[in-house]
C-alpha atoms as a PDB file:
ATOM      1  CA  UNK A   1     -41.530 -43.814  -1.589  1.00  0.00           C
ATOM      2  CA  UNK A   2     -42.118 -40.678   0.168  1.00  0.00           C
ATOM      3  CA  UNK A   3     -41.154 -37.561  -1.941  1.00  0.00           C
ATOM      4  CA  UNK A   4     -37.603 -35.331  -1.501  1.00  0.00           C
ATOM      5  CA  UNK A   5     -38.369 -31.818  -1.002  1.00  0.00           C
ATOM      6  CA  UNK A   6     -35.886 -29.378  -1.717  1.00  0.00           C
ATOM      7  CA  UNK A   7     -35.783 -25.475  -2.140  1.00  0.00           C
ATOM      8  CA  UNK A   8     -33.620 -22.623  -3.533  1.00  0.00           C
ATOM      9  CA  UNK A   9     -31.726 -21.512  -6.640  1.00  0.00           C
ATOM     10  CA  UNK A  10     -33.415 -21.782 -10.151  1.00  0.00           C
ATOM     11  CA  UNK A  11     -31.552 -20.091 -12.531  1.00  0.00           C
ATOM     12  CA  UNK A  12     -30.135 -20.188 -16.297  1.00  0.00           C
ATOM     13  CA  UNK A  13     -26.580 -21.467 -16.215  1.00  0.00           C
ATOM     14  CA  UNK A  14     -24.608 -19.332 -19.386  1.00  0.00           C
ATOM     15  CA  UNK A  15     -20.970 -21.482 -19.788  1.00  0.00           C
ATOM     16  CA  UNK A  16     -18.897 -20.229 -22.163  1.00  0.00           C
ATOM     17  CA  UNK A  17     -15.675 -22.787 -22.964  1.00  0.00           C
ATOM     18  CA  UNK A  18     -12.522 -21.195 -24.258  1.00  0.00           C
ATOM     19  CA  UNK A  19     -10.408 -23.463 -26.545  1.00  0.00           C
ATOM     20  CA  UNK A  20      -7.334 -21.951 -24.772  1.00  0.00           C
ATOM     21  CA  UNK A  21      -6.136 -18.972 -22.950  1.00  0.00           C
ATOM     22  CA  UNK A  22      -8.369 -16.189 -22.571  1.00  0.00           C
ATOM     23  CA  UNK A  23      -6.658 -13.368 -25.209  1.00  0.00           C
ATOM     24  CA  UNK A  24      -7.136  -9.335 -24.074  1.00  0.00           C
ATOM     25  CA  UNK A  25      -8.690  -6.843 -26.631  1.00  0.00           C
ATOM     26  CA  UNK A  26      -9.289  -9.871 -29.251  1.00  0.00           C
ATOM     27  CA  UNK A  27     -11.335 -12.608 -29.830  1.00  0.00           C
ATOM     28  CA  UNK A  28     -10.863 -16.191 -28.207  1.00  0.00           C
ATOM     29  CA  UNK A  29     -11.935 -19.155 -29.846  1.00  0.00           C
ATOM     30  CA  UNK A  30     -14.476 -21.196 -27.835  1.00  0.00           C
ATOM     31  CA  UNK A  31     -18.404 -22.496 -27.768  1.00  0.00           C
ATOM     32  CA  UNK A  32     -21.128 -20.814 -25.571  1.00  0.00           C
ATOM     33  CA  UNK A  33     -24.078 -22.984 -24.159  1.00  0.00           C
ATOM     34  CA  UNK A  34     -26.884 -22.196 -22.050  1.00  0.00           C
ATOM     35  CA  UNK A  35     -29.084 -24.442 -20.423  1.00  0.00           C
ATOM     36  CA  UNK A  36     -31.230 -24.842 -16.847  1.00  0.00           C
ATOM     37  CA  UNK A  37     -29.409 -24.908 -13.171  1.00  0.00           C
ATOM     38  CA  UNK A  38     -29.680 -23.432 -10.112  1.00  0.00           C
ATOM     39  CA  UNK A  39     -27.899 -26.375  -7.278  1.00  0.00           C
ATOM     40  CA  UNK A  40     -31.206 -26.943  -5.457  1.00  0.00           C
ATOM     41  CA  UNK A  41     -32.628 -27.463  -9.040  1.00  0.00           C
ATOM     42  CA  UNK A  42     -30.303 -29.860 -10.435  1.00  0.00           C
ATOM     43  CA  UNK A  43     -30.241 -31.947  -7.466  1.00  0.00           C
ATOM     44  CA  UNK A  44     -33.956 -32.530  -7.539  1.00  0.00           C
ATOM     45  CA  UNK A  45     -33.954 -33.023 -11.472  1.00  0.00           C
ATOM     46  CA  UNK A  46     -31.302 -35.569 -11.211  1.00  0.00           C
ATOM     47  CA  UNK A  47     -33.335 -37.198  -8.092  1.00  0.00           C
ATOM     48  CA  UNK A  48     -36.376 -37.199 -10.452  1.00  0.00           C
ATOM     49  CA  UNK A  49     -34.043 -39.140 -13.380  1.00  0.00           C
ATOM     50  CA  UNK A  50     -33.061 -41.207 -10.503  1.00  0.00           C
ATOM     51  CA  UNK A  51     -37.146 -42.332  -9.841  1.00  0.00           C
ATOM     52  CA  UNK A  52     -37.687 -40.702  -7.128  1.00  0.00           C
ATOM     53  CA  UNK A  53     -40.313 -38.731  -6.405  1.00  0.00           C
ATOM     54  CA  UNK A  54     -39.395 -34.778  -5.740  1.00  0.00           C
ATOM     55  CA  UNK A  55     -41.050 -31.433  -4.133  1.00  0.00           C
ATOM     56  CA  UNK A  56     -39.148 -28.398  -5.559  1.00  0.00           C
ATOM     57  CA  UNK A  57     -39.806 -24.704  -4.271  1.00  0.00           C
ATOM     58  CA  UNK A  58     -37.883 -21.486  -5.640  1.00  0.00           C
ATOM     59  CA  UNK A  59     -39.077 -18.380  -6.719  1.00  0.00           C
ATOM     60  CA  UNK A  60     -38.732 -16.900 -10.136  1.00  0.00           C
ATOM     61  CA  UNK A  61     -39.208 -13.291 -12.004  1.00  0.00           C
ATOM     62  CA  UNK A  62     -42.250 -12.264 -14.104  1.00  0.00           C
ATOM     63  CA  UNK A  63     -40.612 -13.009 -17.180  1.00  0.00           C
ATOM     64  CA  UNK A  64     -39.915 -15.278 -19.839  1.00  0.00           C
ATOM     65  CA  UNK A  65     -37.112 -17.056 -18.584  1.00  0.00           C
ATOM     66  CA  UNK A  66     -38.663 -17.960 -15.063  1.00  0.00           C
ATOM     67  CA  UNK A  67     -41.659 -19.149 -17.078  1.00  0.00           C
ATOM     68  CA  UNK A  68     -39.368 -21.161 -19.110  1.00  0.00           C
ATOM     69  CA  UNK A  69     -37.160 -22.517 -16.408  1.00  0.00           C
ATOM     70  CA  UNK A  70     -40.324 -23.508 -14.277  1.00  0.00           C
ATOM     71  CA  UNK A  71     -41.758 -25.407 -17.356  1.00  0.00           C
ATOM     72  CA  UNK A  72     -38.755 -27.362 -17.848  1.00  0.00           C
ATOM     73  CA  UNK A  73     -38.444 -28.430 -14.723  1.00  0.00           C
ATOM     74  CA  UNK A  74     -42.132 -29.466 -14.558  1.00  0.00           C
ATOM     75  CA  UNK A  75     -41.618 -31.770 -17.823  1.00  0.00           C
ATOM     76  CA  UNK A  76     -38.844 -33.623 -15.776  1.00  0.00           C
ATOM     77  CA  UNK A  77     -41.365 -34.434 -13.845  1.00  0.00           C
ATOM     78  CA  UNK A  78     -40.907 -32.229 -10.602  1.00  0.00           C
ATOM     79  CA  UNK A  79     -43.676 -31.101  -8.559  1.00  0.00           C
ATOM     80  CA  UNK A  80     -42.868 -27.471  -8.686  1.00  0.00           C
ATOM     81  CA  UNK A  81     -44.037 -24.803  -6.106  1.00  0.00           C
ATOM     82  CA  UNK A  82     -42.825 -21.361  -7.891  1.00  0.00           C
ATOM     83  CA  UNK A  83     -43.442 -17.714  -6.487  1.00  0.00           C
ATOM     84  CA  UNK A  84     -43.244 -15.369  -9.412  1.00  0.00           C
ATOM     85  CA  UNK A  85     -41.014 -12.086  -7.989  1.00  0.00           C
ATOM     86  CA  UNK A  86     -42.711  -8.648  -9.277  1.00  0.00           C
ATOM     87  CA  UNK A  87     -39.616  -6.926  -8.851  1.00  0.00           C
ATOM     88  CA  UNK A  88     -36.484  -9.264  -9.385  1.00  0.00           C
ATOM     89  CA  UNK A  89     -35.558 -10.825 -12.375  1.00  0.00           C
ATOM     90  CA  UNK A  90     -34.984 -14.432 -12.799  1.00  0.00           C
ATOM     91  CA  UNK A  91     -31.187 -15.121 -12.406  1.00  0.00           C
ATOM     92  CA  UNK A  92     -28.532 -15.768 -15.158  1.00  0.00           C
ATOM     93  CA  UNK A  93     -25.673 -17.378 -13.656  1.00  0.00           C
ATOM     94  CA  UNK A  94     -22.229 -16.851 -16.382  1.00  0.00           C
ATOM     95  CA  UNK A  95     -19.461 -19.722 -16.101  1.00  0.00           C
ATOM     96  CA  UNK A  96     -16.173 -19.457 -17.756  1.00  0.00           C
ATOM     97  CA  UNK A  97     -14.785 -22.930 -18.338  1.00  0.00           C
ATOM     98  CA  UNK A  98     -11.620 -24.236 -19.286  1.00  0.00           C
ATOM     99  CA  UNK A  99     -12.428 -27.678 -19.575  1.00  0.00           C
ATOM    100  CA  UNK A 100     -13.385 -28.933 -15.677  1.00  0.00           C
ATOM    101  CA  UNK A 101     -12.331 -25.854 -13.566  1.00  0.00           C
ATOM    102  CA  UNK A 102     -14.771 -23.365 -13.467  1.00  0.00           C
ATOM    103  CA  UNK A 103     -15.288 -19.268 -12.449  1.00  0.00           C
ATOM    104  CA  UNK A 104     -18.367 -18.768 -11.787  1.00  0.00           C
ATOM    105  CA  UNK A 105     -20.366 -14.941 -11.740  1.00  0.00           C
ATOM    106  CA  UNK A 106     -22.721 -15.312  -9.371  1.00  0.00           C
ATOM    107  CA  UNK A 107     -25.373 -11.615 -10.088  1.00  0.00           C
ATOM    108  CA  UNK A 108     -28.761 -11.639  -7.762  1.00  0.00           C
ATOM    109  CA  UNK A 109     -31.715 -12.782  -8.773  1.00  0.00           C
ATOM    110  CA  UNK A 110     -35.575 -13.501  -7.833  1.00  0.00           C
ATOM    111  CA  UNK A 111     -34.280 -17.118  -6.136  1.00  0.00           C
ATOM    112  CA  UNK A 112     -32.346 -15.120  -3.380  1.00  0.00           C
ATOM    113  CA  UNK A 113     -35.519 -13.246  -2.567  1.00  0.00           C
ATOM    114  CA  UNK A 114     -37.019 -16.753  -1.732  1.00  0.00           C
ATOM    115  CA  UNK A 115     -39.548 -16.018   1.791  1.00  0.00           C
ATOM    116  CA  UNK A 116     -40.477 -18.682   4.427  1.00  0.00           C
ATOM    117  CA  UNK A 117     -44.159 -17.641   2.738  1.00  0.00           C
ATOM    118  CA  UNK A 118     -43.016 -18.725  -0.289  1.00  0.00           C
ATOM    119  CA  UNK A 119     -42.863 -22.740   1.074  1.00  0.00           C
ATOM    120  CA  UNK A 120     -45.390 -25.461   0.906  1.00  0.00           C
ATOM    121  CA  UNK A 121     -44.689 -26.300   4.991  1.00  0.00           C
ATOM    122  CA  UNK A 122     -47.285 -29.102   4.161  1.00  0.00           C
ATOM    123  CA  UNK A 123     -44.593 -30.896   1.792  1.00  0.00           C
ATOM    124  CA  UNK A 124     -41.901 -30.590   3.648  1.00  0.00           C
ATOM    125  CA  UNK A 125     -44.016 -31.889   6.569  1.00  0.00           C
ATOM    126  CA  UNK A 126     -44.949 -35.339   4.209  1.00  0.00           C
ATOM    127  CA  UNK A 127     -42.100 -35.690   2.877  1.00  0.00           C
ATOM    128  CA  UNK A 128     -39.477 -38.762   3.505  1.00  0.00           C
ATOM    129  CA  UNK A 129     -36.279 -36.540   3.251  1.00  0.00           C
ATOM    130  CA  UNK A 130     -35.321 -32.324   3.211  1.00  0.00           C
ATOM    131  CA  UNK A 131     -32.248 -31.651   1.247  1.00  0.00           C
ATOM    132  CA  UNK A 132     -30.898 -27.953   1.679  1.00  0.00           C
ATOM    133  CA  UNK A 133     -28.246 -26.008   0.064  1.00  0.00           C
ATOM    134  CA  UNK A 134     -25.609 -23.971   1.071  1.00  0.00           C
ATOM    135  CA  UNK A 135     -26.369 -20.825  -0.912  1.00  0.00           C
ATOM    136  CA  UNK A 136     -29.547 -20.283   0.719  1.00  0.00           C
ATOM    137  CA  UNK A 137     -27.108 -19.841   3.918  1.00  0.00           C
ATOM    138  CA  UNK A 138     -25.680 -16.606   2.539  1.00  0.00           C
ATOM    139  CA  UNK A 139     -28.306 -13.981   1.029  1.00  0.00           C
ATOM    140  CA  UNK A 140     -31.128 -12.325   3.718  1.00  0.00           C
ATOM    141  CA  UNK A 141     -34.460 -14.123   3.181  1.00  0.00           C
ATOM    142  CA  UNK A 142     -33.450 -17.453   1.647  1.00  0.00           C
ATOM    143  CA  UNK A 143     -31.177 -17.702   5.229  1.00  0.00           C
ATOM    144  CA  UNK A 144     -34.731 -17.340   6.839  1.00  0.00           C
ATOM    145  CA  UNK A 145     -35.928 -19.867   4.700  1.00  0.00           C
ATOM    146  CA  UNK A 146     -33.575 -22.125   5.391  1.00  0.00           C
ATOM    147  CA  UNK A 147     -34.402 -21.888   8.795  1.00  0.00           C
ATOM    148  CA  UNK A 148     -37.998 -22.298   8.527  1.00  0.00           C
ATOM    149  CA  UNK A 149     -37.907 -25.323   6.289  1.00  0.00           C
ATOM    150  CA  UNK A 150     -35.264 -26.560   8.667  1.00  0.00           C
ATOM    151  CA  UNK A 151     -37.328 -26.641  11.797  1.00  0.00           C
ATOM    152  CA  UNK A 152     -40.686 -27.570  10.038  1.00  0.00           C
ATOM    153  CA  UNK A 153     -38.462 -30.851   8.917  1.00  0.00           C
ATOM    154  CA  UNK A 154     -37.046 -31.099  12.840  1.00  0.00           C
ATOM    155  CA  UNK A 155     -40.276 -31.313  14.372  1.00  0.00           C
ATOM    156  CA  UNK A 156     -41.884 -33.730  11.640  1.00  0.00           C
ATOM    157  CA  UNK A 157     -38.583 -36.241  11.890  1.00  0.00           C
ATOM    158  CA  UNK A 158     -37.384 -35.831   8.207  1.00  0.00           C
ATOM    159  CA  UNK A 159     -34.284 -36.645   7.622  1.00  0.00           C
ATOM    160  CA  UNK A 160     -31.819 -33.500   6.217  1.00  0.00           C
ATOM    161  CA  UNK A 161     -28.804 -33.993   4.343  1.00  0.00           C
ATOM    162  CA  UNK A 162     -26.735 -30.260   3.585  1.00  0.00           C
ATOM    163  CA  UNK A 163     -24.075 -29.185   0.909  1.00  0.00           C
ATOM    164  CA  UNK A 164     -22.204 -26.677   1.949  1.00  0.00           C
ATOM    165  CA  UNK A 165     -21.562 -25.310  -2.064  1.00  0.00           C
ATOM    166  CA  UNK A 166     -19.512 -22.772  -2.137  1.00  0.00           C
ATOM    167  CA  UNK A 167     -15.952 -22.711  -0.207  1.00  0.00           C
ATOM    168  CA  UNK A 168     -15.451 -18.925  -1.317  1.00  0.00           C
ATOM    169  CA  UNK A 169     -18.790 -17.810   0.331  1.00  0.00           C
ATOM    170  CA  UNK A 170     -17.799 -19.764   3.054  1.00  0.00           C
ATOM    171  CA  UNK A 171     -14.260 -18.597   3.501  1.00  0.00           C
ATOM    172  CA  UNK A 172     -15.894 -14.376   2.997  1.00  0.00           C
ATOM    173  CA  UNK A 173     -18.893 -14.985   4.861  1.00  0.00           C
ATOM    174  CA  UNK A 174     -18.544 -18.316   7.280  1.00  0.00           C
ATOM    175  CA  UNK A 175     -21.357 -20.786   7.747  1.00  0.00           C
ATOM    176  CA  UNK A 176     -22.990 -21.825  10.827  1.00  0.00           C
ATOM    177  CA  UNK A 177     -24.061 -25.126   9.621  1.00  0.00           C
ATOM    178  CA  UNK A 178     -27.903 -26.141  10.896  1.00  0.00           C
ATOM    179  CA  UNK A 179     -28.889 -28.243  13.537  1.00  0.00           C
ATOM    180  CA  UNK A 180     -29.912 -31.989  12.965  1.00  0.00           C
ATOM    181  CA  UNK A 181     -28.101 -32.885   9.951  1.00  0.00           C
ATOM    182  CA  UNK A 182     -27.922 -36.650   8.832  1.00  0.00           C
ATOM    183  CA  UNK A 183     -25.611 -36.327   5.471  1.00  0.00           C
ATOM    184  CA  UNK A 184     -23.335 -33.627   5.198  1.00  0.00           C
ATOM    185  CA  UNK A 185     -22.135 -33.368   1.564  1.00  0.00           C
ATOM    186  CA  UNK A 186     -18.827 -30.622   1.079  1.00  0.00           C
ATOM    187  CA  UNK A 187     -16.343 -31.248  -1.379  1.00  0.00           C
ATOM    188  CA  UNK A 188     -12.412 -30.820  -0.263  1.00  0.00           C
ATOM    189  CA  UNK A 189     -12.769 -27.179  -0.223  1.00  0.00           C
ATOM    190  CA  UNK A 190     -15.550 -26.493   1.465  1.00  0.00           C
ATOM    191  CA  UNK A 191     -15.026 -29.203   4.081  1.00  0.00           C
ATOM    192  CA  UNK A 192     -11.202 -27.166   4.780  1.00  0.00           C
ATOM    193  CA  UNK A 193     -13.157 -24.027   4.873  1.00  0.00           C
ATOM    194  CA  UNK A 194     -15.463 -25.346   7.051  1.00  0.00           C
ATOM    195  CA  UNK A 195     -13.276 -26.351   9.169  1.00  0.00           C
ATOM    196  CA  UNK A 196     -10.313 -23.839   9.192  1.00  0.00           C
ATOM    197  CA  UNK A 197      -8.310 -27.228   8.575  1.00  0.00           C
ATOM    198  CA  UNK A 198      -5.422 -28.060   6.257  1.00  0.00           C
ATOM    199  CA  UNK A 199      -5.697 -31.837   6.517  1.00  0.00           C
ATOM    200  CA  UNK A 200      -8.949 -33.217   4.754  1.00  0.00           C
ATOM    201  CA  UNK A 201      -8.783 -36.577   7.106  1.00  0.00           C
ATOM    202  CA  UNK A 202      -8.891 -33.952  10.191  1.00  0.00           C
ATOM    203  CA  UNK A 203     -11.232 -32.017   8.336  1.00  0.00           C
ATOM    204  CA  UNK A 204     -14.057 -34.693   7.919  1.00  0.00           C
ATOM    205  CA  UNK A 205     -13.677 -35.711  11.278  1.00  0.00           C
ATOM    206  CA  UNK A 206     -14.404 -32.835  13.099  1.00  0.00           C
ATOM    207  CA  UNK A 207     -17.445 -32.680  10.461  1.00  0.00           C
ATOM    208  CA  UNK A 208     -18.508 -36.192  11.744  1.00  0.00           C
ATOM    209  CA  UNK A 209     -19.245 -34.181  15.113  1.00  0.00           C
ATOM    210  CA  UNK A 210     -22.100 -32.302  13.421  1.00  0.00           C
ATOM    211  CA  UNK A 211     -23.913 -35.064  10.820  1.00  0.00           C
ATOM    212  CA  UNK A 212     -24.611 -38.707  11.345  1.00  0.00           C
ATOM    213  CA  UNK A 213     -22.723 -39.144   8.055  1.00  0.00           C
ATOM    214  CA  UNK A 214     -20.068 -36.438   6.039  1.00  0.00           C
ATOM    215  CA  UNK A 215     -19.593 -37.575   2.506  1.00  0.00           C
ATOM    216  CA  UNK A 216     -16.232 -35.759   1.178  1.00  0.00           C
ATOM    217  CA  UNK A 217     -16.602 -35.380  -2.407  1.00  0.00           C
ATOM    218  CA  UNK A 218     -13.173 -35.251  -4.251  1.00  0.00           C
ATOM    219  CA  UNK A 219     -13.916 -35.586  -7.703  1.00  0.00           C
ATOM    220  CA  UNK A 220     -12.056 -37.729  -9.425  1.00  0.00           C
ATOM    221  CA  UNK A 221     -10.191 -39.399  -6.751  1.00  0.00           C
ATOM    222  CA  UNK A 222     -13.870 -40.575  -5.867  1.00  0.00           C
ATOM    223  CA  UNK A 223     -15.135 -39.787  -2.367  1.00  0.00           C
ATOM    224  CA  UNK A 224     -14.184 -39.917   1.414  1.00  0.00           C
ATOM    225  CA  UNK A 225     -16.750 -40.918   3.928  1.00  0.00           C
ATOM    226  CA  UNK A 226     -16.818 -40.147   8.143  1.00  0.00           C
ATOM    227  CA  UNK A 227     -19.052 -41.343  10.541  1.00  0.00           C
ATOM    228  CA  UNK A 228     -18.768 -41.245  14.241  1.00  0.00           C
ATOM    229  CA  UNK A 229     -19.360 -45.369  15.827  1.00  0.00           C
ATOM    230  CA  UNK A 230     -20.211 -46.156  19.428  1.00  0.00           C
ATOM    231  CA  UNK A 231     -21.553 -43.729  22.347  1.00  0.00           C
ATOM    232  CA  UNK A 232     -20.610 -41.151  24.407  1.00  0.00           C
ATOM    233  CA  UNK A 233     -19.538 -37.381  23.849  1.00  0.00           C
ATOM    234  CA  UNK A 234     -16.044 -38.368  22.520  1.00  0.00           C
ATOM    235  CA  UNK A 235     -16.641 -41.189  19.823  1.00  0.00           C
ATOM    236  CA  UNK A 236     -14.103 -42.466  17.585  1.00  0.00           C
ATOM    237  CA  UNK A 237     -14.466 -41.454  13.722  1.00  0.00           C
ATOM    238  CA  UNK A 238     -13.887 -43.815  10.778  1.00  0.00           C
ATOM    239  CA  UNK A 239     -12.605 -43.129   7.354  1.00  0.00           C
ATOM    240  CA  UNK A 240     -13.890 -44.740   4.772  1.00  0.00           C
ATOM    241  CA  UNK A 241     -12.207 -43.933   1.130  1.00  0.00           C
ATOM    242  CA  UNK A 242     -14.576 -44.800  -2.184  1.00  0.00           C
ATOM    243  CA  UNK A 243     -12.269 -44.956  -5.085  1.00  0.00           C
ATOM    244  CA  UNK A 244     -13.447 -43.204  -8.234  1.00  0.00           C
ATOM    245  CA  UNK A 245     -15.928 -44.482 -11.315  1.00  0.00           C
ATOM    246  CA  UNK A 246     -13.962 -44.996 -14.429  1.00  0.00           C
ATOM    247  CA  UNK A 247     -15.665 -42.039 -17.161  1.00  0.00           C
ATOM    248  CA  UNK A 248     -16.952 -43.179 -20.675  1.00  0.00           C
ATOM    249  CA  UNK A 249     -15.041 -40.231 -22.259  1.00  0.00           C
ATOM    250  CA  UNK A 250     -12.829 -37.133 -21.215  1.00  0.00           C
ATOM    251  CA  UNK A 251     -13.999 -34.465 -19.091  1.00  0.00           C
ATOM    252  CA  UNK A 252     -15.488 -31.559 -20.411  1.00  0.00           C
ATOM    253  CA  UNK A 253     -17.249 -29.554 -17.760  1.00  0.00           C
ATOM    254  CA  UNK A 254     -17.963 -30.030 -14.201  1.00  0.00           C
ATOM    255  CA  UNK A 255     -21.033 -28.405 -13.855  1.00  0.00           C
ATOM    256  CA  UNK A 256     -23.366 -29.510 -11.825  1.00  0.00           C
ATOM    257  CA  UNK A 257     -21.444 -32.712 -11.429  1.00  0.00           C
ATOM    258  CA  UNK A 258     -21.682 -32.276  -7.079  1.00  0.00           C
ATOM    259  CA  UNK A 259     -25.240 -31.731  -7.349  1.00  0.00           C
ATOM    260  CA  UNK A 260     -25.892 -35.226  -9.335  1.00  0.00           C
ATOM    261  CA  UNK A 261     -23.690 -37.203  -7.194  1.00  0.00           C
ATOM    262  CA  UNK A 262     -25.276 -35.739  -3.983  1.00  0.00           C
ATOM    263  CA  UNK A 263     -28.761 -36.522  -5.527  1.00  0.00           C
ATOM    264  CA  UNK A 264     -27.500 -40.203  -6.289  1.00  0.00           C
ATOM    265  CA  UNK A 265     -25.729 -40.651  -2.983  1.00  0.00           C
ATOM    266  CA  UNK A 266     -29.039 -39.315  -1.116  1.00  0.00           C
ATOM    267  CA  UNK A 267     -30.893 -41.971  -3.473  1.00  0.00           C
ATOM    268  CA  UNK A 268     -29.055 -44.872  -2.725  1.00  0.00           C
ATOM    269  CA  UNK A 269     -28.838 -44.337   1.215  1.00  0.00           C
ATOM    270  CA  UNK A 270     -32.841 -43.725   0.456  1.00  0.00           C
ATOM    271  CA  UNK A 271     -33.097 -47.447  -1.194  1.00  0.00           C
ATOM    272  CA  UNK A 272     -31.035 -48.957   1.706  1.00  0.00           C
ATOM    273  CA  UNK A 273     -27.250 -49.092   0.603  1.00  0.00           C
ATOM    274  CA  UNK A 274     -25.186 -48.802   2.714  1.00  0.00           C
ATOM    275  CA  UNK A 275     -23.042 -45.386   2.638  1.00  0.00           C
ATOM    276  CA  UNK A 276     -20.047 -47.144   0.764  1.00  0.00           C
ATOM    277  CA  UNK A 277     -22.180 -48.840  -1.688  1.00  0.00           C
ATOM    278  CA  UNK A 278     -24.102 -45.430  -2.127  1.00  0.00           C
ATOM    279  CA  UNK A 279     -20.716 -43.267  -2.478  1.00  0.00           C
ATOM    280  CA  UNK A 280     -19.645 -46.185  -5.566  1.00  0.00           C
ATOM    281  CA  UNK A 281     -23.461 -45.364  -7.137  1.00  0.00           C
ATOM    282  CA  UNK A 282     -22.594 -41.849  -7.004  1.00  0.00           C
ATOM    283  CA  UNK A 283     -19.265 -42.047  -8.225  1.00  0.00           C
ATOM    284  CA  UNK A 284     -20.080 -43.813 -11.572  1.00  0.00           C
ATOM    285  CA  UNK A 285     -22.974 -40.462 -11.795  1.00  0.00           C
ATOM    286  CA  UNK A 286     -20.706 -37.740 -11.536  1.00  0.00           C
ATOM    287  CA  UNK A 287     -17.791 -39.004 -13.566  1.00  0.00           C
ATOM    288  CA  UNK A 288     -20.421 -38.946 -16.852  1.00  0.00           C
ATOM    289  CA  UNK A 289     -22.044 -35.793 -16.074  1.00  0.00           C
ATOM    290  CA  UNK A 290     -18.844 -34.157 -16.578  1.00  0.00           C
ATOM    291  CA  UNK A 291     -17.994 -35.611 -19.448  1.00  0.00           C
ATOM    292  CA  UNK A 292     -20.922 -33.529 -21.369  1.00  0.00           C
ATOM    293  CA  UNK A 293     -21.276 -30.127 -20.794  1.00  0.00           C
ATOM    294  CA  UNK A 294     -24.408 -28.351 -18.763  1.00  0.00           C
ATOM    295  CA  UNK A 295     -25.639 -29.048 -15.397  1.00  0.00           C
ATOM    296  CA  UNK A 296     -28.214 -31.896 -16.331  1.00  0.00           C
ATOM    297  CA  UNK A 297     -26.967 -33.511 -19.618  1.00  0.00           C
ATOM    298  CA  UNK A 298     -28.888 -36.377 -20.849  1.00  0.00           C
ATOM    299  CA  UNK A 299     -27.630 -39.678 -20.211  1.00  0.00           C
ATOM    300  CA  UNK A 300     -28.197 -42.732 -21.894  1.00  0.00           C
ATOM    301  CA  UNK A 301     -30.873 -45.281 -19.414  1.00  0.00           C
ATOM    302  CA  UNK A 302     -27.813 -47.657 -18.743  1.00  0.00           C
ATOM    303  CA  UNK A 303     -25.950 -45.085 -16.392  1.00  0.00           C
ATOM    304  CA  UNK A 304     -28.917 -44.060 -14.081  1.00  0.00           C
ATOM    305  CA  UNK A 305     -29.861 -47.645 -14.240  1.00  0.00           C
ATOM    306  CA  UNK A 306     -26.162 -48.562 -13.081  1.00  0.00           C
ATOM    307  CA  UNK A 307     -26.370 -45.755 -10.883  1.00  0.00           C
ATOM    308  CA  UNK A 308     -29.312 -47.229  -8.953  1.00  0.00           C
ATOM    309  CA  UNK A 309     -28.041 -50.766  -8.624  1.00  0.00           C
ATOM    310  CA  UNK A 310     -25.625 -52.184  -6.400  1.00  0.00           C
ATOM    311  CA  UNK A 311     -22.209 -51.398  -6.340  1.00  0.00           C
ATOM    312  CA  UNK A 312     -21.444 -54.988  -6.602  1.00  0.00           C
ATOM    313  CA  UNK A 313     -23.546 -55.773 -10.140  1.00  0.00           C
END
């Protein structure tokens, strides 16, 4: 199989739990764990766990931590392309959890300074699939990158799938979403903010105008698929529901959690499923990764093997 390139954030992901309500002037009980993320990072580790092979570009500081981060991702097994950034420091990203709702501090780092220079155009050129990420949409040079890698994949026929990934950027800033897309991957939010719509059925179908597929991701109601059928400028759009994986324990922490079942829905359609069958695969995914806490927890072999099979076994 061709290789998935992808692009963007790299970053250490800082989430700090509290064990209950955040207390002023005075300590709150809770447990602090680090570990590696970054969206366009995660999605082409879990990709990697998933057996396929992956192209990763991103851009780091001259320090110990981009070093670090790089070297993990390497020993995943990633084919790593990393500009080191004299001047910017590699990113720490701070999440306050309660359990699966997150706040996320979001401080700039050396991945938002990402150039069209810094890409391997050769990869993306080879490879069988471009995934891109929303966040790249919203700082200076990565929206340049974007745009480069976006048109380098346009003119060499590689497919693109997109997730939007943040609905507050989106609702501050507003997102012209890029030309060509084949899977368009927003969660509820983003797809309303998107959209400007308060229905999420009228939401993904006015999506289905722009991508060949829109794959709602809802969490643990599961998914909801669009995708425009026949010919001509008006087509009809069909809704497809995917009802939700059943967890092996509570949830814990939902980071992450979009950027595995994107990788494992992108996986599937990649091995033939059909988009249903793919949206089940990635259903059973997410539901474990939040039921550990970090971005990329390990899972035992029998999930990703489940996740690869067919919905059916």
């Amino acid at each position: 199989m061709q290789h998935l390139f992808t692009f963007g954030d790299l970053v250490l992901d800082v989430v700090a739990t509290a064990a209950g309500a955040l207390e002023p002037d005075t300590d709150t009980p809770g447990e602090v764990r680090s570990a590696p993320g970054g969206s366009a990072a995660n999605f082409a580790v879990w990709t990697r766990r998933l057996g396929d092979p992956v192209c990763f570009a991103t851009r780091v500081g001259d320090d110990l931590l981009g070093r670090a981060l790089v070297a993990d991702m390497r020993d995943e097994g990633v084919e790593v392309h990393a500009a080191r950034d004299p001047v910017h420091p590699t990113a720490v990203l701070v999440l306050f959890s309660d359990g699966v709702q997150r706040h996320m501090m979001v401080p700039r780092g050396a991945s938002h300074f990402l150039e069209p220079a810094d890409l391997p155009e050769e990869r993306i050129r080879t490879a069988g699939w471009l995934h891109v990420t929303g966040y790249a949409c919203f700082w200076e040079a990565t929206r340049r990158t974007l745009q480069r890698a976006v048109a380098v994949a346009r003119e060499a026929g590689v497919p693109i799938s997109f997730d939007p990934s943040s609905a507050g950027f989106i609702r501050r800033h507003g997102m012209a979403l890029p030309e060509g897309i084949r899977v368009l991957l927003p969660n509820r939010d983003e797809a309303l903010a998107l959209t400007g719509c308060t229905d999420l059925e009228e939401a993904a179908r006015r999506l289905a105008r722009k991508a060949e597929l829109v794959a709602v991701k809802l969490g643990p109601e599961g998914a909801l698929l669009a995708a425009a059928e026949g010919a001509g400028a008006v087509r009809p759009v069909r809704l497809t529901y995917v009802p939700p994986a059943k967890p092996s324990g509570p949830p814990v922490d939902g980071t992450g959690a979009g950027d595995a079942w994107g990788a494992a829905l992108i996986h599937g359609l990649r091995r033939g499923l059909d988009p249903y069958r793919a949206a089940l695969c990635a259903n059973r995914l997410g539901a474990e990764v939040v039921t550990r806490v970090g971005a990329r927890p390990a899972l035992p072999p029998g999930i990703l093997r489940q996740t690869e099979g067919d919905s059916d076994a």
